[in-house]
C-alpha atoms as a PDB file:
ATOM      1  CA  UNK A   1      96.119 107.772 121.689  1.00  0.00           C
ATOM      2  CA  UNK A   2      92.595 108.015 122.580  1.00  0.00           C
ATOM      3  CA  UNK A   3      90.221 111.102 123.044  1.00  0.00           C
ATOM      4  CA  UNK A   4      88.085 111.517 125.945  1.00  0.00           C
ATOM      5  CA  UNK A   5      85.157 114.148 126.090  1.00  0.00           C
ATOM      6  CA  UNK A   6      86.122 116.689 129.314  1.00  0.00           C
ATOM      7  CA  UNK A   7      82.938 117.967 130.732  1.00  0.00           C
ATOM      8  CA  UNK A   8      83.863 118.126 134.375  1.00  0.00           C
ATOM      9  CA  UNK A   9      87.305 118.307 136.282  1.00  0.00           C
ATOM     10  CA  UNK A  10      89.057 118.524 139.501  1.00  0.00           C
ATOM     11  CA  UNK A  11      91.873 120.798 140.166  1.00  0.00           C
ATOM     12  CA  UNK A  12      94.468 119.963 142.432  1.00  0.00           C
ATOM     13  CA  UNK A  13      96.928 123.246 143.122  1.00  0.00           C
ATOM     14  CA  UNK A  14     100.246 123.478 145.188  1.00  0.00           C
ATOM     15  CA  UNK A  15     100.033 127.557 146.449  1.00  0.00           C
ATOM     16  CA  UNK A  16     103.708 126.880 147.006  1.00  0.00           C
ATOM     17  CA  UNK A  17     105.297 125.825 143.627  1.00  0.00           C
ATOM     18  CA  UNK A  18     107.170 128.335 141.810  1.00  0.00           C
ATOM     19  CA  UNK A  19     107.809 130.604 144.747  1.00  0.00           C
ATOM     20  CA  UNK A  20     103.757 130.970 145.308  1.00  0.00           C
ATOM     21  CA  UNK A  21     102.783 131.560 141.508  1.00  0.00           C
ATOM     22  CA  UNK A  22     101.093 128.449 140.898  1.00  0.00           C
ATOM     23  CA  UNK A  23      98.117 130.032 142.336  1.00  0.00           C
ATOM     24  CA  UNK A  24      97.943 132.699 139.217  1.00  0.00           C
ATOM     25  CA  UNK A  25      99.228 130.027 136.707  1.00  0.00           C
ATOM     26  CA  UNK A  26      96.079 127.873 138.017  1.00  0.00           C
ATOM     27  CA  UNK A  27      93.824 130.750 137.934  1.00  0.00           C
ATOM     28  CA  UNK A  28      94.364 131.583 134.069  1.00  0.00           C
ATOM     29  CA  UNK A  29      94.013 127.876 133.724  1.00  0.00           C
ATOM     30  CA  UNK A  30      90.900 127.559 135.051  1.00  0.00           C
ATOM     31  CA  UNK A  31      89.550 129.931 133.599  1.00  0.00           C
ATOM     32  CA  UNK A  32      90.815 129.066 130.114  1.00  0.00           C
ATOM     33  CA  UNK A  33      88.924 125.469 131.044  1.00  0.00           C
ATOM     34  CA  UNK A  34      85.674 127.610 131.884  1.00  0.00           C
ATOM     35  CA  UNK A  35      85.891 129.175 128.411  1.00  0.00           C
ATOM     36  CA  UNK A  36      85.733 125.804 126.646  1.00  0.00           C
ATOM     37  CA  UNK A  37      82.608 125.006 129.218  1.00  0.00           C
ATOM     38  CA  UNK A  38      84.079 122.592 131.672  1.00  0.00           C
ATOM     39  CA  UNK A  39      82.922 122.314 134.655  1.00  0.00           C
ATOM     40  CA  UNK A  40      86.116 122.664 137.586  1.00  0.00           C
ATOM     41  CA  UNK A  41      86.027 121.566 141.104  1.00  0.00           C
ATOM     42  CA  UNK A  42      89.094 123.313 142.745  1.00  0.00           C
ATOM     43  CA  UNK A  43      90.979 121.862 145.802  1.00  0.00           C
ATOM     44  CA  UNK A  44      93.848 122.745 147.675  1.00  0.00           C
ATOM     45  CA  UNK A  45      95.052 120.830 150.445  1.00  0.00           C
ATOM     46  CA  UNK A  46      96.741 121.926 153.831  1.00  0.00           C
ATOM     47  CA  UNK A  47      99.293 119.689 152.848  1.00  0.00           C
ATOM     48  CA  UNK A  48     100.675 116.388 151.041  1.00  0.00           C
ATOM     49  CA  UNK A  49      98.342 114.096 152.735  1.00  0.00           C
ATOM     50  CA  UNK A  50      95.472 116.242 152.294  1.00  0.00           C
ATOM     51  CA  UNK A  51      95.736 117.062 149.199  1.00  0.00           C
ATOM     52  CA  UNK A  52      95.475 113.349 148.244  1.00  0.00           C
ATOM     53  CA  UNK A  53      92.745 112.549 150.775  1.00  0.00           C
ATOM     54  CA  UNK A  54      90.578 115.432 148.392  1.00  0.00           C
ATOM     55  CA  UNK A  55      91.867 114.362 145.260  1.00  0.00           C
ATOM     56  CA  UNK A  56      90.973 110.643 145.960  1.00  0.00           C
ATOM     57  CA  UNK A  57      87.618 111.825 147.302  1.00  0.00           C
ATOM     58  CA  UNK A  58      87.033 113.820 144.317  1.00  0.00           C
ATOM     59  CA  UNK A  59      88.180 110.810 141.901  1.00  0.00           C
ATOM     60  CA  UNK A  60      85.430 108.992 144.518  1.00  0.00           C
ATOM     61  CA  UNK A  61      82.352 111.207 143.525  1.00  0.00           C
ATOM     62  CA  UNK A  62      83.534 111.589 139.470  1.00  0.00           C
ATOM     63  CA  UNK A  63      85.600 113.386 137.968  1.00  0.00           C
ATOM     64  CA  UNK A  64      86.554 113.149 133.997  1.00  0.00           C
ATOM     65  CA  UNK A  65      90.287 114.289 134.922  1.00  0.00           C
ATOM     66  CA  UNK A  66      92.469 115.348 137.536  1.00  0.00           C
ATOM     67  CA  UNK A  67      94.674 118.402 136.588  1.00  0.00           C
ATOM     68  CA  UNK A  68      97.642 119.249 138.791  1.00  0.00           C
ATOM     69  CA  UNK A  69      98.909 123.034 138.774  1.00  0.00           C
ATOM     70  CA  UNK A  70     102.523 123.125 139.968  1.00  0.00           C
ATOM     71  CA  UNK A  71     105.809 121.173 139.850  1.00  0.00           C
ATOM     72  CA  UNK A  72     106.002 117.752 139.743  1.00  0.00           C
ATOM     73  CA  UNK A  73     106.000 117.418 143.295  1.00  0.00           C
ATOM     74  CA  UNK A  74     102.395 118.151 142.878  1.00  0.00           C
ATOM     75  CA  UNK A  75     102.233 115.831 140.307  1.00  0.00           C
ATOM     76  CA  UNK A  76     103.955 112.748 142.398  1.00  0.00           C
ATOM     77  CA  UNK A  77     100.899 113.371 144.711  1.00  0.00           C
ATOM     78  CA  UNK A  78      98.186 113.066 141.555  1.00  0.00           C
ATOM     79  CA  UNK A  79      99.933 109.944 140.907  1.00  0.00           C
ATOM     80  CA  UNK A  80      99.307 108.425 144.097  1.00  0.00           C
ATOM     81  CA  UNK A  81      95.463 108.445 143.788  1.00  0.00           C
ATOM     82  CA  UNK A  82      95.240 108.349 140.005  1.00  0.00           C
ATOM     83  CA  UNK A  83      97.831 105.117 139.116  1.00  0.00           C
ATOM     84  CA  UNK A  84      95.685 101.685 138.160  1.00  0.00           C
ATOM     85  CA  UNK A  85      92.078 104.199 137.296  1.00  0.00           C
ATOM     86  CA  UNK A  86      91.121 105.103 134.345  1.00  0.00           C
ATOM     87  CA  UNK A  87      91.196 108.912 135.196  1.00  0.00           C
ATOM     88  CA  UNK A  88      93.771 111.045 133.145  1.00  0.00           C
ATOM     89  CA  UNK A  89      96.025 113.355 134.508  1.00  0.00           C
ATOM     90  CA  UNK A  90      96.300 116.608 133.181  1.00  0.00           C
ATOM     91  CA  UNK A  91      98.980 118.882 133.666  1.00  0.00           C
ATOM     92  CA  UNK A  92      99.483 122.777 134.177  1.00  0.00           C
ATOM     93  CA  UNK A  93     103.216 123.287 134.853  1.00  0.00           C
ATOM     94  CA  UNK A  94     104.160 125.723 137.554  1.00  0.00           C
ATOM     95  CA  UNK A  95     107.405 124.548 139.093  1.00  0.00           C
ATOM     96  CA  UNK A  96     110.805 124.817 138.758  1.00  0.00           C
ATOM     97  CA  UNK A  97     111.567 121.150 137.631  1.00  0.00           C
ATOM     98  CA  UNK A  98     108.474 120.897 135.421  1.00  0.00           C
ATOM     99  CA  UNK A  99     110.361 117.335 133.886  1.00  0.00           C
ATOM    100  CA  UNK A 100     106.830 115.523 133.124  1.00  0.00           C
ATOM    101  CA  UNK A 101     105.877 118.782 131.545  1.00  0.00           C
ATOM    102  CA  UNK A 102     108.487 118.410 129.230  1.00  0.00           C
ATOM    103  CA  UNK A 103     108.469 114.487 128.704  1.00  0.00           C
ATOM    104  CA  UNK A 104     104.541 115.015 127.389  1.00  0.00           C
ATOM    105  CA  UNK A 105     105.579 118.354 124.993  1.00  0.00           C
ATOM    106  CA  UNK A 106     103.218 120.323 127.354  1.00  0.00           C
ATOM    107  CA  UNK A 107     103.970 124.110 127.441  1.00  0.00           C
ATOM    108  CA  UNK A 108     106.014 125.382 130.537  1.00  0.00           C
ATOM    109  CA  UNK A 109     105.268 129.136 130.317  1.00  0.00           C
ATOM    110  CA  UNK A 110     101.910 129.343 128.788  1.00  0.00           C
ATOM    111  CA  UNK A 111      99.222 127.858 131.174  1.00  0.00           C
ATOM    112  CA  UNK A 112      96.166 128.615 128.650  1.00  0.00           C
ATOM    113  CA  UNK A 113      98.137 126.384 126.125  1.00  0.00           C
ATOM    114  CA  UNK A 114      98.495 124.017 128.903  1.00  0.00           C
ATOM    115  CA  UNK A 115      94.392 124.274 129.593  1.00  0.00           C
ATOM    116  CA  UNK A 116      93.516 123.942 125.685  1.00  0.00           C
ATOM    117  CA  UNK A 117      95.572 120.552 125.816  1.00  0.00           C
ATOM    118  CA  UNK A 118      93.665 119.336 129.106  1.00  0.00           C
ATOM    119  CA  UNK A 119      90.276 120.466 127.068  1.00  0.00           C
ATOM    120  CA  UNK A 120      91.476 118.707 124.111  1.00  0.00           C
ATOM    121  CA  UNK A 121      91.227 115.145 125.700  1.00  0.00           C
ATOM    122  CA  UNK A 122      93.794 113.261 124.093  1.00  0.00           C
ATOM    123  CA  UNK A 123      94.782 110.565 126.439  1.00  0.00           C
ATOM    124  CA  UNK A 124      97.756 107.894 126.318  1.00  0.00           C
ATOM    125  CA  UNK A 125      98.538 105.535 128.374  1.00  0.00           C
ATOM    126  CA  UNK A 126     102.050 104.876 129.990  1.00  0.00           C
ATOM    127  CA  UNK A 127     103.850 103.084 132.146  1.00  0.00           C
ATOM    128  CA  UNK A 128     104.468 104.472 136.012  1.00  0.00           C
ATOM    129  CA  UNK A 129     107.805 103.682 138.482  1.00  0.00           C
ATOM    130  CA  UNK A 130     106.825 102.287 142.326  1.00  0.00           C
ATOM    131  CA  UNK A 131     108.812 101.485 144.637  1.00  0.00           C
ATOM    132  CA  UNK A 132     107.919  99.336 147.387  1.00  0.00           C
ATOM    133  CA  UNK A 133     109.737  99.718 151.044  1.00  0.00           C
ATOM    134  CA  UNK A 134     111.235  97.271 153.311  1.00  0.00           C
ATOM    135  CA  UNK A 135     107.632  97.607 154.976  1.00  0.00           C
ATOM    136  CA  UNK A 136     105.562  96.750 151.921  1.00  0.00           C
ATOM    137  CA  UNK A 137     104.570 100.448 151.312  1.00  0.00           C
ATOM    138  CA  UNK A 138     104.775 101.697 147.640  1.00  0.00           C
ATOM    139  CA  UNK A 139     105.256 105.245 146.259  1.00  0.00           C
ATOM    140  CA  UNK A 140     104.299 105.661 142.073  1.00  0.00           C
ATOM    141  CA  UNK A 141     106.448 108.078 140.529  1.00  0.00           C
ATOM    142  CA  UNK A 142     106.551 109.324 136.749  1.00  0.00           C
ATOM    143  CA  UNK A 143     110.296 110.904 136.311  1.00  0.00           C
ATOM    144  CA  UNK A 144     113.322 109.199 137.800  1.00  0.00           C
ATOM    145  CA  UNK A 145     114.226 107.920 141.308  1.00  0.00           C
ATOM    146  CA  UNK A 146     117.377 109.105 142.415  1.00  0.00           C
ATOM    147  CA  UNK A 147     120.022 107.290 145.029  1.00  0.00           C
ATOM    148  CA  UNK A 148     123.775 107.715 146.365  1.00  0.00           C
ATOM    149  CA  UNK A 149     124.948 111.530 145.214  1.00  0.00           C
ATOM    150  CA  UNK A 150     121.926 112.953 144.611  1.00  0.00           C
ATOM    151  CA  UNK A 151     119.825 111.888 147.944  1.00  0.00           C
ATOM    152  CA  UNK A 152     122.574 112.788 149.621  1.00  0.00           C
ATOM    153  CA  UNK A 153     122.577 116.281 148.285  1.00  0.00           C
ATOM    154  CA  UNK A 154     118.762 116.339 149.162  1.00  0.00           C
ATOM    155  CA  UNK A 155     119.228 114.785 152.511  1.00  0.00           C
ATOM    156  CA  UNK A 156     121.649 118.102 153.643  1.00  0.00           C
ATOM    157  CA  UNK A 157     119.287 120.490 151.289  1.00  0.00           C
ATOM    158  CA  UNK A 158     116.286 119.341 153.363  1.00  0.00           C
ATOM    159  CA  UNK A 159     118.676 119.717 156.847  1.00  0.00           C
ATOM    160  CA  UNK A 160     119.254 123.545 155.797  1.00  0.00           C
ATOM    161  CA  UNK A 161     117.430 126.355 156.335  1.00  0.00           C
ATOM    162  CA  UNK A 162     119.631 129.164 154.599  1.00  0.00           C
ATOM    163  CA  UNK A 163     119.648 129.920 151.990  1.00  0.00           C
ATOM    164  CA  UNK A 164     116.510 129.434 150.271  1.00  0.00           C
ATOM    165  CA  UNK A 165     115.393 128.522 146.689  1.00  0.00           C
ATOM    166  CA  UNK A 166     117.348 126.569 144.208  1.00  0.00           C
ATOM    167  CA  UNK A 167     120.831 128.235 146.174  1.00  0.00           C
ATOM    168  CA  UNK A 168     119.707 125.944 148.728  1.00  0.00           C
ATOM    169  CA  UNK A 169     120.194 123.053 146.717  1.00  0.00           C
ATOM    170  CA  UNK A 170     123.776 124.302 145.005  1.00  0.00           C
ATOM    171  CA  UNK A 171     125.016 124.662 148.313  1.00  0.00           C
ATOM    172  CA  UNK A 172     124.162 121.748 149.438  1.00  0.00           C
ATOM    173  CA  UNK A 173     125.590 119.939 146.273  1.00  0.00           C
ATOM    174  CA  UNK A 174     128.230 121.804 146.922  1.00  0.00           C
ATOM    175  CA  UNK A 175     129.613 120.465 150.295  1.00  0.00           C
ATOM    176  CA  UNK A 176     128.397 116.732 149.471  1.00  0.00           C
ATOM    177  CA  UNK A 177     130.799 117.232 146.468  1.00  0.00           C
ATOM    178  CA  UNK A 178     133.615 118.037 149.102  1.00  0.00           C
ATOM    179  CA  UNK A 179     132.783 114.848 150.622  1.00  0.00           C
ATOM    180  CA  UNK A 180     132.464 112.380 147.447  1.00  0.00           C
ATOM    181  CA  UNK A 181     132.242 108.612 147.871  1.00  0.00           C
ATOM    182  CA  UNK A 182     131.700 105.524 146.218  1.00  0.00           C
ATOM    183  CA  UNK A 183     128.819 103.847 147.890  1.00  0.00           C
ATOM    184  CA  UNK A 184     128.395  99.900 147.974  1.00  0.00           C
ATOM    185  CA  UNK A 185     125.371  98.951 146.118  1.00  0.00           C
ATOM    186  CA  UNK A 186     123.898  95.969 145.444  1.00  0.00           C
ATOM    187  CA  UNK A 187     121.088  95.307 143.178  1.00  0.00           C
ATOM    188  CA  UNK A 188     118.941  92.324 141.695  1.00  0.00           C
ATOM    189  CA  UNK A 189     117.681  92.871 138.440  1.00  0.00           C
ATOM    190  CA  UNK A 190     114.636  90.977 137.861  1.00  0.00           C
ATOM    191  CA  UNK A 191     115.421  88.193 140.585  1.00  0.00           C
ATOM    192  CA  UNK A 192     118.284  86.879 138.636  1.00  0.00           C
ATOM    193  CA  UNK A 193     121.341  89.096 137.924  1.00  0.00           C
ATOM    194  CA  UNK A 194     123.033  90.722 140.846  1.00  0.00           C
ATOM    195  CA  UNK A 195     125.320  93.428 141.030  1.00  0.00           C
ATOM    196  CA  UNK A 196     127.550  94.341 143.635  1.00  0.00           C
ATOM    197  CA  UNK A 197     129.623  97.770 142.567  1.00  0.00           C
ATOM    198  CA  UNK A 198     130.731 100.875 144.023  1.00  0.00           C
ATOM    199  CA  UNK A 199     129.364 103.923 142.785  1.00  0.00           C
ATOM    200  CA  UNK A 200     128.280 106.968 143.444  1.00  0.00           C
ATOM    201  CA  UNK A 201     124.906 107.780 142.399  1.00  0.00           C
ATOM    202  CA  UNK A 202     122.343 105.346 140.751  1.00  0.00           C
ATOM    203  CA  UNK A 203     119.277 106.206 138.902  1.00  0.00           C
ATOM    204  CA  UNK A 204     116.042 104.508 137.634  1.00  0.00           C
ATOM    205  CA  UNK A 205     114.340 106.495 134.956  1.00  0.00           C
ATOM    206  CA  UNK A 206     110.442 105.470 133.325  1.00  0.00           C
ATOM    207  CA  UNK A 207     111.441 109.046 131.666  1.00  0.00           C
ATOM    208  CA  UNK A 208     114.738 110.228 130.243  1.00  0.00           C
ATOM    209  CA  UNK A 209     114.977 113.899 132.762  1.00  0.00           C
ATOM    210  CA  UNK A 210     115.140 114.887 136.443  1.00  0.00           C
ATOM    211  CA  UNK A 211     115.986 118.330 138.087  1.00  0.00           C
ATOM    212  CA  UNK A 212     114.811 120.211 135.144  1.00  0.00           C
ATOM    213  CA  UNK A 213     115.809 118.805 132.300  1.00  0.00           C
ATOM    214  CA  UNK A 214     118.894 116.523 133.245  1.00  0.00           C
ATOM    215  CA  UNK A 215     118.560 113.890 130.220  1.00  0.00           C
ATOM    216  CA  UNK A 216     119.821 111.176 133.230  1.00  0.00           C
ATOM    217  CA  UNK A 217     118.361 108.214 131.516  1.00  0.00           C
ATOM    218  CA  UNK A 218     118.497 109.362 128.001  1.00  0.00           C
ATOM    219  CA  UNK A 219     117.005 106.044 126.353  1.00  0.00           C
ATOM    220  CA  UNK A 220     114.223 105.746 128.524  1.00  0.00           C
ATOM    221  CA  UNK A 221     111.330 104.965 127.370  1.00  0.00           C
ATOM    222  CA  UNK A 222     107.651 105.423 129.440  1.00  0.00           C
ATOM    223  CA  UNK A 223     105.690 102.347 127.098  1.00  0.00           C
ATOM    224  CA  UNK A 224     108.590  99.284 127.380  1.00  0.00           C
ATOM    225  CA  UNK A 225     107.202  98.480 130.377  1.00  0.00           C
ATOM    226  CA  UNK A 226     111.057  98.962 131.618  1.00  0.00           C
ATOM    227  CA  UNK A 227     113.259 100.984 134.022  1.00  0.00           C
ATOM    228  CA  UNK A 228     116.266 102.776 132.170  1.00  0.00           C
ATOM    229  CA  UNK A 229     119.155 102.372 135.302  1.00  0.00           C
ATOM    230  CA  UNK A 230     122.641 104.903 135.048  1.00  0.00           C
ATOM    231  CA  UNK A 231     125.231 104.501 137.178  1.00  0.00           C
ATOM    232  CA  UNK A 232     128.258 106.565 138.257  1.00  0.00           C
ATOM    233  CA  UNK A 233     131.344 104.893 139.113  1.00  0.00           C
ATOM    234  CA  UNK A 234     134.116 107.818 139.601  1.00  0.00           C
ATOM    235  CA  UNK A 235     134.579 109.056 143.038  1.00  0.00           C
ATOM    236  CA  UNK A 236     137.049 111.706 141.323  1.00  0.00           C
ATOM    237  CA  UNK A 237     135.667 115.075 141.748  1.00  0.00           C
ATOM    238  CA  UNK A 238     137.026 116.413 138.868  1.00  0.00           C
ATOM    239  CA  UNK A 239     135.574 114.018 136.734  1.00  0.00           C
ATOM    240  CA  UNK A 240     131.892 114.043 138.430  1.00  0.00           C
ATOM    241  CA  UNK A 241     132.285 118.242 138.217  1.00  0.00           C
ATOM    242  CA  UNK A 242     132.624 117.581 134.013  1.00  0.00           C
ATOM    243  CA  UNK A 243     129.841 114.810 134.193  1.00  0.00           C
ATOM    244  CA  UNK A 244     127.375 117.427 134.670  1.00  0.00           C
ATOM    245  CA  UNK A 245     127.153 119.016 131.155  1.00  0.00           C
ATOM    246  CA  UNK A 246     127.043 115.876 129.522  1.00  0.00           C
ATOM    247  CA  UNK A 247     124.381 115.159 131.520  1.00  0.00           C
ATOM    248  CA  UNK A 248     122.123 118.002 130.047  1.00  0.00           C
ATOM    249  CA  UNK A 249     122.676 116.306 126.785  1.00  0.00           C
ATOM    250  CA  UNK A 250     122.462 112.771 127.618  1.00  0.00           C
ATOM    251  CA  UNK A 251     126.092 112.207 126.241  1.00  0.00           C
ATOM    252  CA  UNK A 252     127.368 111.099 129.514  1.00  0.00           C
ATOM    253  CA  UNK A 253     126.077 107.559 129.136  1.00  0.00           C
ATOM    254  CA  UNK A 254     129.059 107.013 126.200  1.00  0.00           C
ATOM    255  CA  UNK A 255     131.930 107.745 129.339  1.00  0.00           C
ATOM    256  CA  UNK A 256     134.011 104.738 130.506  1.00  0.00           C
ATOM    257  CA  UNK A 257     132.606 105.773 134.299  1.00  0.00           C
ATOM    258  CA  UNK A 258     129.096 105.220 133.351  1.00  0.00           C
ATOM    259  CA  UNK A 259     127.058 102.175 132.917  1.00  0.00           C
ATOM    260  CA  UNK A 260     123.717 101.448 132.067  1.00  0.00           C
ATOM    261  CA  UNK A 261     121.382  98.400 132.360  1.00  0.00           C
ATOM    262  CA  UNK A 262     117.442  98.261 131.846  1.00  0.00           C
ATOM    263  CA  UNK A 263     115.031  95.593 133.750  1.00  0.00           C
ATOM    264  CA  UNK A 264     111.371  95.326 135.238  1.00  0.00           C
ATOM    265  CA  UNK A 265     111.953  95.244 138.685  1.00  0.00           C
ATOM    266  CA  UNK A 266     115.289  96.187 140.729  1.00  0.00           C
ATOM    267  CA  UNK A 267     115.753  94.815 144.290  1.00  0.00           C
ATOM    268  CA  UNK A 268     118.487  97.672 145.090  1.00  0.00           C
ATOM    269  CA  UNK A 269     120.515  98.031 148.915  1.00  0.00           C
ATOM    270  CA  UNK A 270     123.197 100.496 150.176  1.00  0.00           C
ATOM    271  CA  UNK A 271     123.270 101.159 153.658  1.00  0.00           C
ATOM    272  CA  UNK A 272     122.568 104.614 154.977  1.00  0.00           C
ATOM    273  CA  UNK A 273     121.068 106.272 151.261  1.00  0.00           C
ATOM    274  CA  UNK A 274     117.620 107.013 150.483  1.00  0.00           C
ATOM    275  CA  UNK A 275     115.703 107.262 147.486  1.00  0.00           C
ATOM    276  CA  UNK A 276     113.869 110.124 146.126  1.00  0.00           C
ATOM    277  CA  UNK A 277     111.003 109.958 143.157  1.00  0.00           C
ATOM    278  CA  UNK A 278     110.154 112.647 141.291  1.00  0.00           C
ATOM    279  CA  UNK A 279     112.417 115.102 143.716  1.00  0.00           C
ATOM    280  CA  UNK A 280     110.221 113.772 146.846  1.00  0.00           C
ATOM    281  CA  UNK A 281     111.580 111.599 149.623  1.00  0.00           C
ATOM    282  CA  UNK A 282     110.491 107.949 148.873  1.00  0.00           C
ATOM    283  CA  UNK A 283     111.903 105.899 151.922  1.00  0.00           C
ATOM    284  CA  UNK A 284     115.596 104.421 152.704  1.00  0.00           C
ATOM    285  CA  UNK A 285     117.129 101.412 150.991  1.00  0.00           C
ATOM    286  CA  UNK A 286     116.550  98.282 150.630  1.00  0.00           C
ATOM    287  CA  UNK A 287     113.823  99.016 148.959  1.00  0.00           C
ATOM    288  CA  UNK A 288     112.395  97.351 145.146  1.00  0.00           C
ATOM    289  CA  UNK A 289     111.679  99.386 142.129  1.00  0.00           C
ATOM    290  CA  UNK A 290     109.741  98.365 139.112  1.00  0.00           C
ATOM    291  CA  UNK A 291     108.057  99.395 136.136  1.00  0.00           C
ATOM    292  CA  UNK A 292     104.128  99.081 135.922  1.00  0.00           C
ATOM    293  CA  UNK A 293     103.098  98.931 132.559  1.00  0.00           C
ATOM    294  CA  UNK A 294      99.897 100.959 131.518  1.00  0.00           C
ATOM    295  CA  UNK A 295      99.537 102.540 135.207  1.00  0.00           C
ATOM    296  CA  UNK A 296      98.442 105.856 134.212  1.00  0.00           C
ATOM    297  CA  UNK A 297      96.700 108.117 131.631  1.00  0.00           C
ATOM    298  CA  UNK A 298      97.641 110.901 130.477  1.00  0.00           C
ATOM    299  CA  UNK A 299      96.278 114.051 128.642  1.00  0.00           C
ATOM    300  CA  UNK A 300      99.243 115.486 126.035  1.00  0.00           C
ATOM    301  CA  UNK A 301      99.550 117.269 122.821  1.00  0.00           C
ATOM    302  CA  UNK A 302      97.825 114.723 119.493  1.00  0.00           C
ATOM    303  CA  UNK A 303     101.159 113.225 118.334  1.00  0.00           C
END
């Protein structure tokens, strides 16, 4: 780890993570930040897109950080403009995920904490996920990217207006469950080893959690310069249904209906599924993921 004097940063907020209380979590932040005498340029954007054009301009004029209040929606758009600088990304957790929050041991319910770490300036620097569409345009994500089961259940979330919340998202998981499939997949790991399976989800983890904790990819580690891949292979309900509290623990990578391999890049197809990154919608398949060592700084607890 490294340590960075913090004089000056930018503030990137999403008003809309944690049902609209990422605006007080920022504001004790901030102000926290103005206690130890740094100087914060605050910007909110009218939406994704915006909020990265502002960030990138304010990464443009000099910044010594850029410190995202919210979920880590918020953060997939700070990693956009910050992957391949050498500006750090702090992190004030205010969502309902908050799964780089807890990869990096930074506080979920105490944003002052959260501010004193930014302050701090401890930096280290890890590896970021990208994925790269059939059109040659890539997304960076921190977390896990997600296909089969889990887009799906997305997919239908994002289709539904009622009801709203995290509900949304149960019922939509839910009705996909009433419809469980295995999917043909095919992927390449690093240009030589195919595999063609059926399964019914498939992730790629540069951390171990998604959706709040789900220990997915349990051995993954953010510095091997590596994606951790799980796969499901039951399309029994019953057994997916008891897959999910093993999941919270990790343990569900010992079952005979899940297997695990770990490569630099992954060429990966299945008709009709998308992929998701860091609980955002990344683009349809065939798309290729990869690891990118030493794409981003971050500021975290002194280990």
């Amino acid at each position: 780890m490294n340590r960075r004097e913090i004089g000056k940063v930018t503030a990137l907020t999403n008003p809309l993570s944690g049902h609209g209380t990422a605006v007080h979590v920022a504001e004790v932040a901030i102000a926290r930040l103005h206690a130890h005498g740094i100087e914060v340029n605050e910007i909110i954007g009218d939406d994704a897109q915006d909020a990265r054009h502002l960030a990138a301009a304010a990464i443009e004029r000099g910044t010594d950080a850029l410190v995202a209040t919210g979920g880590d929606g918020v953060i997939s758009n700070a990693l956009q403009v910050l992957a391949g600088t050498d500006i750090p990304l702090g992190i004030i957790p205010a969502g309902t995920g908050n799964d780089h929050a807890r990869e990096f041991g930074i506080p979920t319910k105490d944003p002052e904490a959260a501010a004193d770490i930014v302050a701090d300036g401890w930096t280290q620097t890890i590896d970021l996920g990208r994925i790269r569409d059939g059109n040659g345009q890539d997304k960076w994500f921190g977390t896990v990217a997600a296909a089969g089961f889990d887009s799906l259940v997305t997919d239908r979330a994002n289709r539904m207006s009622w009801p709203h919340g995290r509900l949304r998202y149960y019922v939509a998981m839910l009705a996909e469950l009433t419809q469980l499939r295995m999917l043909p997949f095919r992927l390449v790991l690093d240009g030589t080893r195919e595999i063609d399976t059926d399964i019914t989800l498939a992730a790629f983890g540069n951390t171990r959690s998604y959706g709040g904790g789900l220990l997915i990819c349990p051995d993954a580690d953010y510095t091997d310069g590596l994606l951790d891949i799980t796969m499901a292979h039951s399309a029994s309900r019953t057994k997916f249904v008891r897959l999910f509290p093993t999941v919270l623990k990790g343990t569900h990578v010992q079952l005979d209906e899940v297997t695990t391999e770990r490569a630099k890049t992954i060429h990966v197809e299945c008709p009709g599924i998308n992929v998701y990154a860091d609980g955002d919608y990344a683009c349809p398949l065939p798309a290729e993921l990869s690891a990118v060592p030493g794409a981003l700084r971050i500021l975290r607890p002194k280990m």
